[in-house]
Protein backbone atom coordinates (compact mmCIF):
# COMPACT_ATOMS: atom_id res chain seq x y z
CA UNK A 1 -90.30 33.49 104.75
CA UNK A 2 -88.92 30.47 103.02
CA UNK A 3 -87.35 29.52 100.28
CA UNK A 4 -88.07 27.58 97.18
CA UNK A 5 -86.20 24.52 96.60
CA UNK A 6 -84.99 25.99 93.41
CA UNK A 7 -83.89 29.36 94.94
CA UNK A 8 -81.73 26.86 97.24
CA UNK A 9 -80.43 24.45 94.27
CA UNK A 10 -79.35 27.73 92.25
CA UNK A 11 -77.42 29.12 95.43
CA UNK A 12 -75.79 25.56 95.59
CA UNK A 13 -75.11 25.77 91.91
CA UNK A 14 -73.48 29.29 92.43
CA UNK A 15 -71.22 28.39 95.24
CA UNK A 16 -70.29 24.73 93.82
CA UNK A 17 -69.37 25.27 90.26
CA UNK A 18 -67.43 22.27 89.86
CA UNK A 19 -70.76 20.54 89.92
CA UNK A 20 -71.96 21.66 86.50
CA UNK A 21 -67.57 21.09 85.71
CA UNK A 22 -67.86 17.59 86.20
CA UNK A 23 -71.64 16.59 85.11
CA UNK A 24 -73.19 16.04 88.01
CA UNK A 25 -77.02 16.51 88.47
CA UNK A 26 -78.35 18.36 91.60
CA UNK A 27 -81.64 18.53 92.67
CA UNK A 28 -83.12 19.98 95.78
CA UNK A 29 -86.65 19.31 97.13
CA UNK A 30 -88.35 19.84 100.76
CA UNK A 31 -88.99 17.37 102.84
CA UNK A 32 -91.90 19.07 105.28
CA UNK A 33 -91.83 16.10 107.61
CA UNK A 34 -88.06 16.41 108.14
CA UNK A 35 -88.77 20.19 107.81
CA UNK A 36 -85.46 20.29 105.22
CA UNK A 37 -84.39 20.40 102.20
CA UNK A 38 -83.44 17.39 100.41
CA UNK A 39 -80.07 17.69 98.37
CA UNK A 40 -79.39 14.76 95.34
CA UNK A 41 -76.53 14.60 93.98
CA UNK A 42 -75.94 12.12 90.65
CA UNK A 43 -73.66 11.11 88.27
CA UNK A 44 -73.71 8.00 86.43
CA UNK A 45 -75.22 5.49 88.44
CA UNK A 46 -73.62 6.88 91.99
CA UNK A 47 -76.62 9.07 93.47
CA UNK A 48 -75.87 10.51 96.94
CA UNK A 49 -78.48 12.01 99.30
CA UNK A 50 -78.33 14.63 101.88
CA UNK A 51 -80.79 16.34 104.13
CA UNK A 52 -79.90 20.36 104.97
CA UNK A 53 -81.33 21.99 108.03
CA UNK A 54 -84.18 24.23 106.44
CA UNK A 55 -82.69 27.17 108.97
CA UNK A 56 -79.55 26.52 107.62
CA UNK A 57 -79.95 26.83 104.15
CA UNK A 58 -82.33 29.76 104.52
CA UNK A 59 -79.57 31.61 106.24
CA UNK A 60 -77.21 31.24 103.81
CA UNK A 61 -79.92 32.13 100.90
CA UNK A 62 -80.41 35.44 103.13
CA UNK A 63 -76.06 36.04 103.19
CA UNK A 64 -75.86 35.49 106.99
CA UNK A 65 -74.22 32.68 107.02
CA UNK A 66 -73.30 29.80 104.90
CA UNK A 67 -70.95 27.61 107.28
CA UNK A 68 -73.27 24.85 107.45
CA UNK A 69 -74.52 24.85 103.53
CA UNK A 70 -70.71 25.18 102.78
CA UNK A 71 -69.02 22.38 104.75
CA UNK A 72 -71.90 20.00 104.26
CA UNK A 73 -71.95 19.81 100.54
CA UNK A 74 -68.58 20.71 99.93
CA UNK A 75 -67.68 17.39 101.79
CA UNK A 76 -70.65 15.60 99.88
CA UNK A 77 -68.94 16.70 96.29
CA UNK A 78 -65.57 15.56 97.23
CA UNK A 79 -67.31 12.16 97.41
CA UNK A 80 -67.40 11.68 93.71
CA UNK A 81 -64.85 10.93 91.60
CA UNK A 82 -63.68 13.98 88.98
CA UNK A 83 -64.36 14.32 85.66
């Protein structure tokens, strides 16, 4: 079963609420060919880009583990400047 990207932007949303804090604007599609899901951050004019292991993020949208979800894009947040 997978995920949609939405279901996997709103459990970023939920676990990151400093993102809606400070303004940013996340968006979350799927990249087939790279078979994961493609995380955009903006704010302003800095736009950052990461790719998450689809298996990843589909384990932490089924609460069995979010280690991966969690470190990744907590370490891509801290690379914008706070509101």
């Amino acid at each position: 079963m997978s995920f949609s990207p939405a279901a996997v932007r709103d459990k970023i949303a939920e676990m990151y609420p400093e993102i809606a804090e400070n303004k940013m604007i996340l968006s979350v599609d799927f990249d087939a060919a790279q078979d994961a899901y493609v995380v955009k951050l903006q704010k302003d004019h800095q736009k950052l880009t990461t790719y998450l292991a689809k298996k990843d993020a589909e384990d932490c949208l089924r609460n069995i583990k979010c280690v991966y979800l969690g470190a990744q894009i907590g370490q891509f947040i801290k690379n914008f400047p706070k509101a």
